[in-house]
PDB file of N, CA and C in Angstrom:
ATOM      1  N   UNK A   1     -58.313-150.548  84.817  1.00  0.00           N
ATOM      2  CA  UNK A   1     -58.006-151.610  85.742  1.00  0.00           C
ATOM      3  C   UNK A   1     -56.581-152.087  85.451  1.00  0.00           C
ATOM      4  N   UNK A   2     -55.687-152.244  86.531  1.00  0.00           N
ATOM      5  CA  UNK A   2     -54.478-152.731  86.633  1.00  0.00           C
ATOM      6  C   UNK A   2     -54.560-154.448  85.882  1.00  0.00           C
ATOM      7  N   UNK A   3     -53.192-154.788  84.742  1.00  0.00           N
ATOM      8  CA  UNK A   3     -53.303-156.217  84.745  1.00  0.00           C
ATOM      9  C   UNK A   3     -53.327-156.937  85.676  1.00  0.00           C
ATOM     10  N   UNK A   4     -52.816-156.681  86.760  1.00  0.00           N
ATOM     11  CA  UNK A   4     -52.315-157.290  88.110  1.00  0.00           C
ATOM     12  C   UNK A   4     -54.062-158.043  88.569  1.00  0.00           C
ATOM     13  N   UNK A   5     -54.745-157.099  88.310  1.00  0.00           N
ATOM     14  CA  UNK A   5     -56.085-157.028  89.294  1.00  0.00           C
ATOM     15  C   UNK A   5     -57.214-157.858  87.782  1.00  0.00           C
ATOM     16  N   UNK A   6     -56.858-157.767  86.625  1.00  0.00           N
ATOM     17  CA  UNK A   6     -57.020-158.672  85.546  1.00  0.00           C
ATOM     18  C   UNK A   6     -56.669-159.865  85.999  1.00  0.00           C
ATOM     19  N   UNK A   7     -55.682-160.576  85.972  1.00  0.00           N
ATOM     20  CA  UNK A   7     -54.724-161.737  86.130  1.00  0.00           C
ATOM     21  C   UNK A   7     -55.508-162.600  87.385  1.00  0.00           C
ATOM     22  N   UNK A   8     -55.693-161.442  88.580  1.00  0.00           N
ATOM     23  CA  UNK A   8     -56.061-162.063  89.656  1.00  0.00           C
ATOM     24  C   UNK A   8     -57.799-162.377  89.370  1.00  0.00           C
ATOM     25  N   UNK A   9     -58.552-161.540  88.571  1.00  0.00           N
ATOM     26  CA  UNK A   9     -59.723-162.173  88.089  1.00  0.00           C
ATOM     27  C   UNK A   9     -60.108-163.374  87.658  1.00  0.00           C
ATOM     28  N   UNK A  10     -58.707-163.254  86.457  1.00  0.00           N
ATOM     29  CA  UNK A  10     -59.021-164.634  85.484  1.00  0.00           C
ATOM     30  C   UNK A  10     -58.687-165.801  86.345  1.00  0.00           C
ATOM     31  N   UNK A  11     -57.621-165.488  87.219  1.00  0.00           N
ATOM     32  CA  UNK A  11     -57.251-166.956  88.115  1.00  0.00           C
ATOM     33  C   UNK A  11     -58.615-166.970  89.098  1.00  0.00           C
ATOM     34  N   UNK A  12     -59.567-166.364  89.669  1.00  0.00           N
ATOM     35  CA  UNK A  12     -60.528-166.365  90.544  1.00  0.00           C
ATOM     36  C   UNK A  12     -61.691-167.231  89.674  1.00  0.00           C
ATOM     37  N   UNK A  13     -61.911-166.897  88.114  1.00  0.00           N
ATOM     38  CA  UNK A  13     -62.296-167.534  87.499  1.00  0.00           C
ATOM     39  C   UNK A  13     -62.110-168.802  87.124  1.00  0.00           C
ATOM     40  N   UNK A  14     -61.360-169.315  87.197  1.00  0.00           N
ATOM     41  CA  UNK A  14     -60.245-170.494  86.580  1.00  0.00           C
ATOM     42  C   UNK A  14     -60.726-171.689  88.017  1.00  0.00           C
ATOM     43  N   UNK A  15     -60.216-171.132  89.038  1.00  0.00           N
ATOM     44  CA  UNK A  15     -60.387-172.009  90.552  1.00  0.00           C
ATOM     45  C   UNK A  15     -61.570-172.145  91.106  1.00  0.00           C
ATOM     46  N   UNK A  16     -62.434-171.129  90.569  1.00  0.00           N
ATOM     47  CA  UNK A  16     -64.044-171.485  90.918  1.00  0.00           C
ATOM     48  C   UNK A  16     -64.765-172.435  89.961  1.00  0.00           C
ATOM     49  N   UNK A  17     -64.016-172.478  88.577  1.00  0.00           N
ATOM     50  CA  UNK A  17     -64.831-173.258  88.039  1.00  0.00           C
ATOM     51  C   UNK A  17     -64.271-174.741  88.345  1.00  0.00           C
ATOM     52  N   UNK A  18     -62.625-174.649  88.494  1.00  0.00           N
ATOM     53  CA  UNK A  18     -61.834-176.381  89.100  1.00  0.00           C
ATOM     54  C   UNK A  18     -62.559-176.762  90.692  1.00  0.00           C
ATOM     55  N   UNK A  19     -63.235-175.675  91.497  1.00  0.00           N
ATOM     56  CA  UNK A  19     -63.990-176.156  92.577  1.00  0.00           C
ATOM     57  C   UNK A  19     -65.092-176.710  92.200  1.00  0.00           C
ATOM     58  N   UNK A  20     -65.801-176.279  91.637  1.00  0.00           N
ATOM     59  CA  UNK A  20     -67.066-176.595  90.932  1.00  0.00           C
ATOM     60  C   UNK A  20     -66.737-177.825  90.172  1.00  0.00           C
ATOM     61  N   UNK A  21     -66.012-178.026  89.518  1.00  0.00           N
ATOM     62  CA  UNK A  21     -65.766-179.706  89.010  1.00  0.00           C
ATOM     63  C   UNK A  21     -65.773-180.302  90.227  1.00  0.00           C
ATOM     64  N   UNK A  22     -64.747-180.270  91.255  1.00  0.00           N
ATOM     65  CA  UNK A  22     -64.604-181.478  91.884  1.00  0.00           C
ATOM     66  C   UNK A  22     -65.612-181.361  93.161  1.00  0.00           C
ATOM     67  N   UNK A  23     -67.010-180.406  93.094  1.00  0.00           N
ATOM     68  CA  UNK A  23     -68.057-180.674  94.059  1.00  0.00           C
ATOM     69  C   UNK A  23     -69.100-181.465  92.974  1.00  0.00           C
ATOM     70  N   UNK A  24     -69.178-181.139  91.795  1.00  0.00           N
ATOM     71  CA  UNK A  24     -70.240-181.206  90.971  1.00  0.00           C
ATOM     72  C   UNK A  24     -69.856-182.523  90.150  1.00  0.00           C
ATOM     73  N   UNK A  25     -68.593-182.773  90.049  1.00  0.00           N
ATOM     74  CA  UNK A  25     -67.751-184.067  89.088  1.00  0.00           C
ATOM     75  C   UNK A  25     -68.556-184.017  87.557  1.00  0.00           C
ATOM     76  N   UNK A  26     -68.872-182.472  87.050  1.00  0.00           N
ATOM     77  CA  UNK A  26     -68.910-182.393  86.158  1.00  0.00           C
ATOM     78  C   UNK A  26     -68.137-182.476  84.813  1.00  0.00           C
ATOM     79  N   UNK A  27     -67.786-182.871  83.629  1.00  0.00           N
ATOM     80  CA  UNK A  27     -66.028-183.004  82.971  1.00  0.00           C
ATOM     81  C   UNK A  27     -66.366-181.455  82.568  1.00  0.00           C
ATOM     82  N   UNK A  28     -67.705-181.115  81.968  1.00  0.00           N
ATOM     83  CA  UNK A  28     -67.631-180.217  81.145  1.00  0.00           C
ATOM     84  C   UNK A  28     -67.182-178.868  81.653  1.00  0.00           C
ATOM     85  N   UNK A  29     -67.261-178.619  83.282  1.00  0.00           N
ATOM     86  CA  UNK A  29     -66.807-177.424  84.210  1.00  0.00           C
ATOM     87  C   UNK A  29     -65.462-177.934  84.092  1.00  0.00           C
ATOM     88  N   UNK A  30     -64.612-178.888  84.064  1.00  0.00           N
ATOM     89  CA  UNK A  30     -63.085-178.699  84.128  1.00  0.00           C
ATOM     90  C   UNK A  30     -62.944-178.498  82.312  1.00  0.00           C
ATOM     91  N   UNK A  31     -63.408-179.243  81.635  1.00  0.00           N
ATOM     92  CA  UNK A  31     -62.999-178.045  79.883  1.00  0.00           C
ATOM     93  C   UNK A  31     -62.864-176.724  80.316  1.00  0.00           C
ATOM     94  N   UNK A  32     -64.279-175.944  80.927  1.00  0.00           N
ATOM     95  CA  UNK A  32     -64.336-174.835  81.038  1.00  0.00           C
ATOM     96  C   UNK A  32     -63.467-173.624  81.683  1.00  0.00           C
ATOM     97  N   UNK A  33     -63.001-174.383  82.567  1.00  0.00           N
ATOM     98  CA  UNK A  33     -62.018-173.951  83.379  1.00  0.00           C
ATOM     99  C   UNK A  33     -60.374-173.902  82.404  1.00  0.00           C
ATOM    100  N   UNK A  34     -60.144-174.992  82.145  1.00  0.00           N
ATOM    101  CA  UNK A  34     -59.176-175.169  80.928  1.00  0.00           C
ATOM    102  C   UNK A  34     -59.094-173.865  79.512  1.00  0.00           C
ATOM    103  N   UNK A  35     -60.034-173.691  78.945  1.00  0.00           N
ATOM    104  CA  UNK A  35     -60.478-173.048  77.995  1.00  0.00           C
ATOM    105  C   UNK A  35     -60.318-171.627  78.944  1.00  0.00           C
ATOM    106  N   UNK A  36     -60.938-171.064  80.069  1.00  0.00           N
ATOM    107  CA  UNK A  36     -60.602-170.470  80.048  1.00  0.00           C
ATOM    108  C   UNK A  36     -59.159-169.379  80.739  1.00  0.00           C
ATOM    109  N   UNK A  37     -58.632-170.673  81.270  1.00  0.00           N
ATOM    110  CA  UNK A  37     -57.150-170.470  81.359  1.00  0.00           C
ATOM    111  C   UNK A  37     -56.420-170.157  80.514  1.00  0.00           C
ATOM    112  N   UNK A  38     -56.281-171.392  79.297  1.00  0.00           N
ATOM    113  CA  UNK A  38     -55.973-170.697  77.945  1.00  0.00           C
ATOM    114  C   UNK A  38     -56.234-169.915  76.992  1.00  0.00           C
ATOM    115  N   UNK A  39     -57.313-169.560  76.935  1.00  0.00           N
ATOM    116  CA  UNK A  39     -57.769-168.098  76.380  1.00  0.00           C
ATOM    117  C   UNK A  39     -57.648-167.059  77.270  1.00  0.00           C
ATOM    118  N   UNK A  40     -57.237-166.788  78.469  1.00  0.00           N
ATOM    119  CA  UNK A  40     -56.348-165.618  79.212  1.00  0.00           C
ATOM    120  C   UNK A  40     -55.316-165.535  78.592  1.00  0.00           C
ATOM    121  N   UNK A  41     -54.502-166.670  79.202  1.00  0.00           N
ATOM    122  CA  UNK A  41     -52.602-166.513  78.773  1.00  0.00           C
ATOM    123  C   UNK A  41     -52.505-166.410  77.117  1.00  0.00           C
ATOM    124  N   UNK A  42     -52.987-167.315  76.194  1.00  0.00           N
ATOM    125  CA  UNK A  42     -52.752-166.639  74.350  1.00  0.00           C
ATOM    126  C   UNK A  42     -53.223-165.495  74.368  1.00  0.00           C
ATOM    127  N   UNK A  43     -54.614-165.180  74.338  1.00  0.00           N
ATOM    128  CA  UNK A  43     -55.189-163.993  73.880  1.00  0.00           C
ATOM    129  C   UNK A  43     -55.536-162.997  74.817  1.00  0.00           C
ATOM    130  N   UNK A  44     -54.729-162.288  75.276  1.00  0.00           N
ATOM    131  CA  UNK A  44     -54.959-161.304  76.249  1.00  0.00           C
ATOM    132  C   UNK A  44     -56.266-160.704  76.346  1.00  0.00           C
ATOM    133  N   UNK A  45     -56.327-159.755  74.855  1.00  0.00           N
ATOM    134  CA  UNK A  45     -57.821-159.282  74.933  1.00  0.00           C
ATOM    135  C   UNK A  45     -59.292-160.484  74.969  1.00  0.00           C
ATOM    136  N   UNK A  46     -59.362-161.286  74.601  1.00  0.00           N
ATOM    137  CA  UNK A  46     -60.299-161.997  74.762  1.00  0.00           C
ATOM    138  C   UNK A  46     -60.258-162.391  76.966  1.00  0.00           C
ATOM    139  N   UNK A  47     -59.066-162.350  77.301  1.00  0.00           N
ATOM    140  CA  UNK A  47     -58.745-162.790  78.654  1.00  0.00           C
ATOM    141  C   UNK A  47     -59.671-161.285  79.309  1.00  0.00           C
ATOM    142  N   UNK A  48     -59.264-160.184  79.174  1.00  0.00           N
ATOM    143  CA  UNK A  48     -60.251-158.924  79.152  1.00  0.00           C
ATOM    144  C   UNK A  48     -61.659-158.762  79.100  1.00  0.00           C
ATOM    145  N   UNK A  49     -62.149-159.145  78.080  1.00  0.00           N
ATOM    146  CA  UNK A  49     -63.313-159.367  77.744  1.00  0.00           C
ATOM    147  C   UNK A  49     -63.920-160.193  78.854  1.00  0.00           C
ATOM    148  N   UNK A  50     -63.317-161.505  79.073  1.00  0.00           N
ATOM    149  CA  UNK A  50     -63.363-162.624  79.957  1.00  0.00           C
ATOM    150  C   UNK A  50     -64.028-162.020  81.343  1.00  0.00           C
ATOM    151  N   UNK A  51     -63.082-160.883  81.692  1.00  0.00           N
ATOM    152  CA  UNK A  51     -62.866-159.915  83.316  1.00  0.00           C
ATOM    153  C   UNK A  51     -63.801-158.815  83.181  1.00  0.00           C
ATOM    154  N   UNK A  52     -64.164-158.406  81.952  1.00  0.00           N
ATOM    155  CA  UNK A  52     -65.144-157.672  81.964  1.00  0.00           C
ATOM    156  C   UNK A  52     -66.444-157.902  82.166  1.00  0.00           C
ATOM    157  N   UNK A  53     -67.025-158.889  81.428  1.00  0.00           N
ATOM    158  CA  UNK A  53     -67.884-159.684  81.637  1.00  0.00           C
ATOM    159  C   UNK A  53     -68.643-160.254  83.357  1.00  0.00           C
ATOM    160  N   UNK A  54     -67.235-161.038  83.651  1.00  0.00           N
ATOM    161  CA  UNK A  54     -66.944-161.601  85.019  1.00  0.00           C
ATOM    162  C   UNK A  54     -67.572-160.338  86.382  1.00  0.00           C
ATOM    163  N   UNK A  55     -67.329-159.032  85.984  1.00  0.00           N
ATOM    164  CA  UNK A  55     -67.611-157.838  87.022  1.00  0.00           C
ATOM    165  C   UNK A  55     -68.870-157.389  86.564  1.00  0.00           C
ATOM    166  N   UNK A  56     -69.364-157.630  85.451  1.00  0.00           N
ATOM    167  CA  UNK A  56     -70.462-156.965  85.055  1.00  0.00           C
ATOM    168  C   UNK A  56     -71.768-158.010  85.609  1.00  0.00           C
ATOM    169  N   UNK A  57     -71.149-159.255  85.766  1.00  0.00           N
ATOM    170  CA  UNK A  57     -72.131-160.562  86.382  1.00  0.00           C
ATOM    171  C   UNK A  57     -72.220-160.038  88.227  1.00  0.00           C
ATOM    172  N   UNK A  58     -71.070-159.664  88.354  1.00  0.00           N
ATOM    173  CA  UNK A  58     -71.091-159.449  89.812  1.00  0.00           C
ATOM    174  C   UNK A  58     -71.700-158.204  90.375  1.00  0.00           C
ATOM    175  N   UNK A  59     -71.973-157.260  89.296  1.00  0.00           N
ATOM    176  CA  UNK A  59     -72.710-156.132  88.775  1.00  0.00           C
ATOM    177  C   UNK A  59     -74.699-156.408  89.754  1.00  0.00           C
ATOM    178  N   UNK A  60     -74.738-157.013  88.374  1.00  0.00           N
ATOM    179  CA  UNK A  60     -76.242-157.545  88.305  1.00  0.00           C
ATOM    180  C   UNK A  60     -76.292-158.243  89.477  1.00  0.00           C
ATOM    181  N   UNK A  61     -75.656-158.848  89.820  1.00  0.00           N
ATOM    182  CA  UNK A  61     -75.958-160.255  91.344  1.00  0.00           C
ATOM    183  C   UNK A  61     -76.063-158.834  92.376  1.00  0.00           C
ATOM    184  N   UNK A  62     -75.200-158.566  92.519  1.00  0.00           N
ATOM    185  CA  UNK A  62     -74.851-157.188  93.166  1.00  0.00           C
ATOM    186  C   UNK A  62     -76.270-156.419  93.596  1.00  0.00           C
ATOM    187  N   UNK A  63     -77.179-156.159  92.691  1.00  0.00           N
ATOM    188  CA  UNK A  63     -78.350-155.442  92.462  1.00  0.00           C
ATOM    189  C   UNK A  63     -79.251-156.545  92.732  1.00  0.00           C
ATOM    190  N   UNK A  64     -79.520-157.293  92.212  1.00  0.00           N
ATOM    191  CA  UNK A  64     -80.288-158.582  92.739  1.00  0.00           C
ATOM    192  C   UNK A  64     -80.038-158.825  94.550  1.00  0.00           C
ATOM    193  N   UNK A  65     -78.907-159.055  95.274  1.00  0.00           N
ATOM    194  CA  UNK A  65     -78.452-159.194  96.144  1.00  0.00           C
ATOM    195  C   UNK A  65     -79.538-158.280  97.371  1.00  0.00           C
ATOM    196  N   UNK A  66     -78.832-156.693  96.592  1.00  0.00           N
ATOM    197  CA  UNK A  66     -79.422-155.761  97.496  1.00  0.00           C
ATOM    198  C   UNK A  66     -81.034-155.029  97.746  1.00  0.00           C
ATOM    199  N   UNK A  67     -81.248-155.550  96.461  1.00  0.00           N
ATOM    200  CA  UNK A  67     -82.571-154.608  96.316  1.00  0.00           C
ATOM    201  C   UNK A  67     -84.024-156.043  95.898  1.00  0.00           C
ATOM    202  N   UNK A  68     -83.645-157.273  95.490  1.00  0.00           N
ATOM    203  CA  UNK A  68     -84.723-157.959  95.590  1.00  0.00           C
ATOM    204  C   UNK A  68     -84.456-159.441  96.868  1.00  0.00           C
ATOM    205  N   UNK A  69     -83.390-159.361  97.264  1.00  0.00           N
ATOM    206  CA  UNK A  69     -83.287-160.420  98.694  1.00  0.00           C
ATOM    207  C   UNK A  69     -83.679-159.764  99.912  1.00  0.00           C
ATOM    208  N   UNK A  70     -83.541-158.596  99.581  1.00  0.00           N
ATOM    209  CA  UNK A  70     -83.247-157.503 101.135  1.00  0.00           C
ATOM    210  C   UNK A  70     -84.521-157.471 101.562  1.00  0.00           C
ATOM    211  N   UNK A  71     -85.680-157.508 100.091  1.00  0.00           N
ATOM    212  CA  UNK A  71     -86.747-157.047  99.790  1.00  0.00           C
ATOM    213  C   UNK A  71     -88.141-157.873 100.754  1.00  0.00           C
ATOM    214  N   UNK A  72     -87.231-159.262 100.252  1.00  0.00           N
ATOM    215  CA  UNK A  72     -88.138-160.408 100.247  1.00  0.00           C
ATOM    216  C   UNK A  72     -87.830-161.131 101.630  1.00  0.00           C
ATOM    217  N   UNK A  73     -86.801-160.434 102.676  1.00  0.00           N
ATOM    218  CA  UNK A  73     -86.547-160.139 103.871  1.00  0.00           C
ATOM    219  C   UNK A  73     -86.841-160.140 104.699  1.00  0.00           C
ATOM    220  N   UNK A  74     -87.636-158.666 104.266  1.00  0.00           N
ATOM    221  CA  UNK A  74     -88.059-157.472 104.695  1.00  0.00           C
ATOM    222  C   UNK A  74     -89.782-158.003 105.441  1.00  0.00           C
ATOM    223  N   UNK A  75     -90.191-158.029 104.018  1.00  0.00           N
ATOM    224  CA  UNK A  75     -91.617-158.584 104.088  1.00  0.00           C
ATOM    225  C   UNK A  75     -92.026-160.008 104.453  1.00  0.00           C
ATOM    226  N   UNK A  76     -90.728-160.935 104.195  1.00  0.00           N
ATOM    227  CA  UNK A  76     -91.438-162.234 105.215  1.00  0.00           C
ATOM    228  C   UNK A  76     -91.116-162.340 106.553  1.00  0.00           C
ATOM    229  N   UNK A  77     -90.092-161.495 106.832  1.00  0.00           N
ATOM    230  CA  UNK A  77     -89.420-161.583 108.258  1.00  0.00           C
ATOM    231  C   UNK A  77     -89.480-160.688 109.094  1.00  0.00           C
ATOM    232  N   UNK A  78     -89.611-159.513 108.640  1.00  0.00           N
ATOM    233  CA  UNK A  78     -89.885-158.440 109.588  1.00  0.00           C
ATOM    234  C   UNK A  78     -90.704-157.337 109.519  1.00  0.00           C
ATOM    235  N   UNK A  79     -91.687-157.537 108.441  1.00  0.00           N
ATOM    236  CA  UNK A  79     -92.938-157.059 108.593  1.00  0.00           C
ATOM    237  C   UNK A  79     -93.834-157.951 109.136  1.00  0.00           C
ATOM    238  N   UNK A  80     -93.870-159.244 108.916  1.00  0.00           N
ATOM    239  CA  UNK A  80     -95.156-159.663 110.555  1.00  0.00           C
ATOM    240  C   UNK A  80     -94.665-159.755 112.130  1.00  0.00           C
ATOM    241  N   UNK A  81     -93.342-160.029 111.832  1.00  0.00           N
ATOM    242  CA  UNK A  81     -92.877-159.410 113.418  1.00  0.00           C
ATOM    243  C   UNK A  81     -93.275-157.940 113.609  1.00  0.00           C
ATOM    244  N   UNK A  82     -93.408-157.535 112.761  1.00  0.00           N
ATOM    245  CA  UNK A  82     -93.572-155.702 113.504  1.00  0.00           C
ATOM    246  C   UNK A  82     -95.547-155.796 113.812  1.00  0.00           C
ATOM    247  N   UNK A  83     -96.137-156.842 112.819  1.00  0.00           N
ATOM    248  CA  UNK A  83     -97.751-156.708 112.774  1.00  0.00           C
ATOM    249  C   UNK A  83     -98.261-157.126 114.249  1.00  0.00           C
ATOM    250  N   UNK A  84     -97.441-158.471 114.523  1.00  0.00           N
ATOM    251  CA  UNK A  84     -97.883-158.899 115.273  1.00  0.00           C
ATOM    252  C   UNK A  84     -97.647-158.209 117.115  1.00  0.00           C
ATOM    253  N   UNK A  85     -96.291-157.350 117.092  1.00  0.00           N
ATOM    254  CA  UNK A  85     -96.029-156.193 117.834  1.00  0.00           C
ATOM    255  C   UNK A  85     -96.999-155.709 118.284  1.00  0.00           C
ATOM    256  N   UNK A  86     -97.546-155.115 117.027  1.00  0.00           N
ATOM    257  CA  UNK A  86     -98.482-153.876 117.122  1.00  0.00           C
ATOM    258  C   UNK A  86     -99.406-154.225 117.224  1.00  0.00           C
ATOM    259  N   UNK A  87    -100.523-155.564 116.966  1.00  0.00           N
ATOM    260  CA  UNK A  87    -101.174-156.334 117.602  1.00  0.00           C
ATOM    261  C   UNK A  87    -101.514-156.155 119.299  1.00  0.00           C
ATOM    262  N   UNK A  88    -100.147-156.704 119.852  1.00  0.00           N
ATOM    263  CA  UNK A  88     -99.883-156.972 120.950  1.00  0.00           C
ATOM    264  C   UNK A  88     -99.803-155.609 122.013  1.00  0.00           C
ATOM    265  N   UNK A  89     -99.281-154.504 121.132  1.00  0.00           N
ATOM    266  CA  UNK A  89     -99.222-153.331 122.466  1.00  0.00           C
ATOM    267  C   UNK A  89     -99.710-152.112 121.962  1.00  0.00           C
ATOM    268  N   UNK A  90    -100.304-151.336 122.567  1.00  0.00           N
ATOM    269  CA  UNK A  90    -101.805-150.302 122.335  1.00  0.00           C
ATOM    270  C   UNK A  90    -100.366-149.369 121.981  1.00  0.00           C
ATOM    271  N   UNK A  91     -99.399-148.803 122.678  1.00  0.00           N
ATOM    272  CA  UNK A  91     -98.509-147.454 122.511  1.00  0.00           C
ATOM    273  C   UNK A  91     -97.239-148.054 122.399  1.00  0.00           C
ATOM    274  N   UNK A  92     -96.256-149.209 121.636  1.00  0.00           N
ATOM    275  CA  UNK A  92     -95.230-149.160 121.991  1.00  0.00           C
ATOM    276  C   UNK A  92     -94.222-148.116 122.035  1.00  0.00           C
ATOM    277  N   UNK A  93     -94.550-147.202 121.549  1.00  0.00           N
ATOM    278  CA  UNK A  93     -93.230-146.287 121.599  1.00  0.00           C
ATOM    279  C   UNK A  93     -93.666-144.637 122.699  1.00  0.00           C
ATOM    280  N   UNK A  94     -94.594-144.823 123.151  1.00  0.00           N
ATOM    281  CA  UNK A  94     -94.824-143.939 123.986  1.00  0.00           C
ATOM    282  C   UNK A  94     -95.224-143.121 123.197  1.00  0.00           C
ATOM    283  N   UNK A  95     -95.398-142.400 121.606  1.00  0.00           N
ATOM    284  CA  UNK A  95     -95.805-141.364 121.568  1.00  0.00           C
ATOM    285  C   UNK A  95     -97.251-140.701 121.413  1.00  0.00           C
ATOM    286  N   UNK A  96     -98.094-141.463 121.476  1.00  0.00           N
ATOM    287  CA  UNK A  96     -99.339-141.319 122.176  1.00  0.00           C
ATOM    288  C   UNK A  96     -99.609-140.838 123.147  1.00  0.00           C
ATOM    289  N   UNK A  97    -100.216-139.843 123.742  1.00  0.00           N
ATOM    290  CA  UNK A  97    -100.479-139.550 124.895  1.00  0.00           C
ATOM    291  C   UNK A  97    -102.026-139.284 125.001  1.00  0.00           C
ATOM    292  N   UNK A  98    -102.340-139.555 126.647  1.00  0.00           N
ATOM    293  CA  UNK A  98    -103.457-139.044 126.682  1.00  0.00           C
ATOM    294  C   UNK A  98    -103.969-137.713 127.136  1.00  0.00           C
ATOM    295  N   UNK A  99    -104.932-137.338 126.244  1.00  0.00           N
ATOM    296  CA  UNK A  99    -105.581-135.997 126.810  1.00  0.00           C
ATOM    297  C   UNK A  99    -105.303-135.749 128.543  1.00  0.00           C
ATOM    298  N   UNK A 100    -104.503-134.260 128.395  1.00  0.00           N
ATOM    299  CA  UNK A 100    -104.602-133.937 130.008  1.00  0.00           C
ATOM    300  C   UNK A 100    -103.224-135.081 130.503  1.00  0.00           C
ATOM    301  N   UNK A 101    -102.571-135.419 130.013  1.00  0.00           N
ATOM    302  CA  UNK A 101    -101.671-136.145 130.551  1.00  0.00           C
ATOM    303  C   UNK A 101     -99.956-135.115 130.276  1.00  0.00           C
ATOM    304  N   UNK A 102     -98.996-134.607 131.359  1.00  0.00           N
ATOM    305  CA  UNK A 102     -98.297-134.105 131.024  1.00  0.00           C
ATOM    306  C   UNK A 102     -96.866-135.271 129.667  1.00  0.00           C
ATOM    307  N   UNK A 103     -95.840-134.198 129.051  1.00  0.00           N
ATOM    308  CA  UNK A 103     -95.012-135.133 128.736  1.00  0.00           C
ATOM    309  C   UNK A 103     -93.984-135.066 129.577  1.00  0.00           C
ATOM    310  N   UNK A 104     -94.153-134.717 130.628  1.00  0.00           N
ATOM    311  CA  UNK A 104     -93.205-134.927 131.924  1.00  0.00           C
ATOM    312  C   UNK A 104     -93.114-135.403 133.102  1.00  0.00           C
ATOM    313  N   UNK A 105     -91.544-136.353 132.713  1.00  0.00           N
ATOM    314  CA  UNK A 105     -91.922-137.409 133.277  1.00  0.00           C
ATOM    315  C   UNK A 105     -91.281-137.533 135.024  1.00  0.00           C
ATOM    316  N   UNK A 106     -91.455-137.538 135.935  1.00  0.00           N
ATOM    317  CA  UNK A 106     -91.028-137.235 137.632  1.00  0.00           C
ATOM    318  C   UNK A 106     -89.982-138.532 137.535  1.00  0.00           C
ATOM    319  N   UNK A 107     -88.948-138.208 137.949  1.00  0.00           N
ATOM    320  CA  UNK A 107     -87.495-139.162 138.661  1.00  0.00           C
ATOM    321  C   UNK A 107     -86.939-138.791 139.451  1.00  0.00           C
ATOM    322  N   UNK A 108     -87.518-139.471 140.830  1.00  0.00           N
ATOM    323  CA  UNK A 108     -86.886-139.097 141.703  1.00  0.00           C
ATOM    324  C   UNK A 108     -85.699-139.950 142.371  1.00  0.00           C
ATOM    325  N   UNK A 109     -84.275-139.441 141.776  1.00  0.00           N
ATOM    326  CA  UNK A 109     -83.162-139.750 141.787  1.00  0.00           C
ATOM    327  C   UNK A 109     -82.278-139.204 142.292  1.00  0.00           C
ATOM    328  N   UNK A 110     -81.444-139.849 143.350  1.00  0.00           N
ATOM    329  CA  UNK A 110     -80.056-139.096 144.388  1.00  0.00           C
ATOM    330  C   UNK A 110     -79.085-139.431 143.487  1.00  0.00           C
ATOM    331  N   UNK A 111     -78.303-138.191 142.939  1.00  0.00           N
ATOM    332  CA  UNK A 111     -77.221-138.906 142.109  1.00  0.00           C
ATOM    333  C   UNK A 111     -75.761-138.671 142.655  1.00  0.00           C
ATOM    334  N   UNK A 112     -75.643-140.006 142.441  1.00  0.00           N
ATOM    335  CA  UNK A 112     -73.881-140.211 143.468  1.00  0.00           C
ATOM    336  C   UNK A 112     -73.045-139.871 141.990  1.00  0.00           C
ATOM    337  N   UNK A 113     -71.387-140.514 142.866  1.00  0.00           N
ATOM    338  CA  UNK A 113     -70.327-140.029 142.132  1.00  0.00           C
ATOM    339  C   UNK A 113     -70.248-141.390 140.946  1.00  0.00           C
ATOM    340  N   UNK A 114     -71.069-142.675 141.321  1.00  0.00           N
ATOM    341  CA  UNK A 114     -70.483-143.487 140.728  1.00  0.00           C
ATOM    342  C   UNK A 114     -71.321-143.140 139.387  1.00  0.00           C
ATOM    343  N   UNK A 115     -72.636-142.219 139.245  1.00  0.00           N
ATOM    344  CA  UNK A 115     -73.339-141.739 137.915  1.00  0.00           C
ATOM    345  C   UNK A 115     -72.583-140.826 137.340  1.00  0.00           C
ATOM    346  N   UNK A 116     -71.549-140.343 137.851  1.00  0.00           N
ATOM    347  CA  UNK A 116     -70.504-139.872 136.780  1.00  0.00           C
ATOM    348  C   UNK A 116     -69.323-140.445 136.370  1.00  0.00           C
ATOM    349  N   UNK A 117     -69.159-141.642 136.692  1.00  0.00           N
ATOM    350  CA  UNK A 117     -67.995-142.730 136.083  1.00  0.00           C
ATOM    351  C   UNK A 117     -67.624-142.971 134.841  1.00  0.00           C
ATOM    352  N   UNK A 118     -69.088-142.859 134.257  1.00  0.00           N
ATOM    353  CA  UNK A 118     -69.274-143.632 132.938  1.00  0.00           C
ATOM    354  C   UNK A 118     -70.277-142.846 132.392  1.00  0.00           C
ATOM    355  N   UNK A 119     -70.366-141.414 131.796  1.00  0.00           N
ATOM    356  CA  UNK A 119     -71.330-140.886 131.351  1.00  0.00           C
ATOM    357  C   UNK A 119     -71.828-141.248 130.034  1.00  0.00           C
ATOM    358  N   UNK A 120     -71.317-141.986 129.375  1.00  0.00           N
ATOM    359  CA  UNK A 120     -71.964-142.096 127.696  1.00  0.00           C
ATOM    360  C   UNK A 120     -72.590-143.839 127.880  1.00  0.00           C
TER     361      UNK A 120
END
């Protein structure tokens, strides 16, 4: 990783935690923020450590995010919309058919010039 893209971590770090003071008017989030401003700029590698850490949190949220929110989604929001669907209509998707019934379907359609205007 570029310092450039370091630097811009630790400051992303630094301003989220000075936001977080002045929503939360916590003192101990502006120490924190402090502390870790100055342990970037003295100690580089500890400032590293700092950014490593920082991506490895965004890591895990990351995985949390996708695979247990998506999850919990899934199953309160759009699995009883689909139950109650299917409840409601004997074939929604047509692929049922009945015995003796062709899968072809009659359209009887005059096709002008304006059905080739816009073919897609």
């Amino acid at each position: 990783m570029a310092a450039e893209e370091k630097v811009k971590a630790q400051l992303v770090i630094v301003t989220g935690l000075l936001v977080m003071y002045f929503v939360f008017k916590s003192v101990y989030l502006l120490y924190a923020a402090t502390a870790v401003g100055l342990i970037s700029l003295a100690i580089p590698f500890l400032g590293d450590l700092l950014v490593k850490g920082w991506f490895k949190l965004a890591e895990v949220l990351g995985m949390i995010n996708g695979r247990i929110l998506l999850s919990l989604i899934f199953f309160v929001v759009l699995f009883p919309i689909a139950l109650l669907y299917r409840m409601g209509k004997k074939n929604p998707l047509a692929l049922k058919r009945e015995p003796g019934e062709s899968a072809f379907a009659t359209r009887n359609h005059l096709y002008t010039a304006k059905d080739l205007e816009n073919v897609w």
